[in-house]
Protein backbone atom coordinates (compact mmCIF):
# COMPACT_ATOMS: atom_id res chain seq x y z
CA UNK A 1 30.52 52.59 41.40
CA UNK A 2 30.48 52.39 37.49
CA UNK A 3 34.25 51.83 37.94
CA UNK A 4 33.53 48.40 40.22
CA UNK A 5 31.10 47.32 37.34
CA UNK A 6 33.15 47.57 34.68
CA UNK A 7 36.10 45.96 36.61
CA UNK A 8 33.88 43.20 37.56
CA UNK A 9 32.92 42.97 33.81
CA UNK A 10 35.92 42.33 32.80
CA UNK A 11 36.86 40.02 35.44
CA UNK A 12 34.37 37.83 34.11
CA UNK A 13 34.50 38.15 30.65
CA UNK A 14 37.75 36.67 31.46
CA UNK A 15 36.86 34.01 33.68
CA UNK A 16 34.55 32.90 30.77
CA UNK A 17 37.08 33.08 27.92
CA UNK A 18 39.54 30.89 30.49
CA UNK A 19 37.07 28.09 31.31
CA UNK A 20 36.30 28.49 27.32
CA UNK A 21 40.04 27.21 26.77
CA UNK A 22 40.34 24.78 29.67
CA UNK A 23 37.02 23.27 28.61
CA UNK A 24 38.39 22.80 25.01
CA UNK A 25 41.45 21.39 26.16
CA UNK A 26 39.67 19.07 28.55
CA UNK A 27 37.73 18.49 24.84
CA UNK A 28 40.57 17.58 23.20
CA UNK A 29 42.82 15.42 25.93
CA UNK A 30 39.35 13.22 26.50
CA UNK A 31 39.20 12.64 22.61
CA UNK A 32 43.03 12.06 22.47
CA UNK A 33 42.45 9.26 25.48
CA UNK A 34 39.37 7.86 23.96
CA UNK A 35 41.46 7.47 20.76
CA UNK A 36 44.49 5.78 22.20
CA UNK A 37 42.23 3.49 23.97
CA UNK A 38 40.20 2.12 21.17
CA UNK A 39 42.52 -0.38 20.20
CA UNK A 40 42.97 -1.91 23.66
CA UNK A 41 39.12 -2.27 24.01
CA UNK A 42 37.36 -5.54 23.44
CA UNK A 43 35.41 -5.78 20.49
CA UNK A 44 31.24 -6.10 20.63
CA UNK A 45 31.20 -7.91 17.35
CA UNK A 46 31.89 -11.52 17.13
């Protein structure tokens, strides 16, 4: 039983750390699209 525990410990301490690193990089390609768009977007001021 203590066995299954700690297996399902570490299953999701590394579920965790992976949506961690896909959030970042989700992060970090939103940023990078926001950037690239800026340019192309109309400007509010007159």
């Amino acid at each position: 039983m203590e066995d299954d525990a700690v297996a399902l410990q570490d299953a999701n301490e590394g579920l965790e750390a992976r949506v961690r690193e896909r959030t970042s990089e989700l992060e970090a390609s939103r940023e990078e699209a926001l950037a690239a768009a800026r340019p192309r977007l109309p400007s509010s001021r007159p």
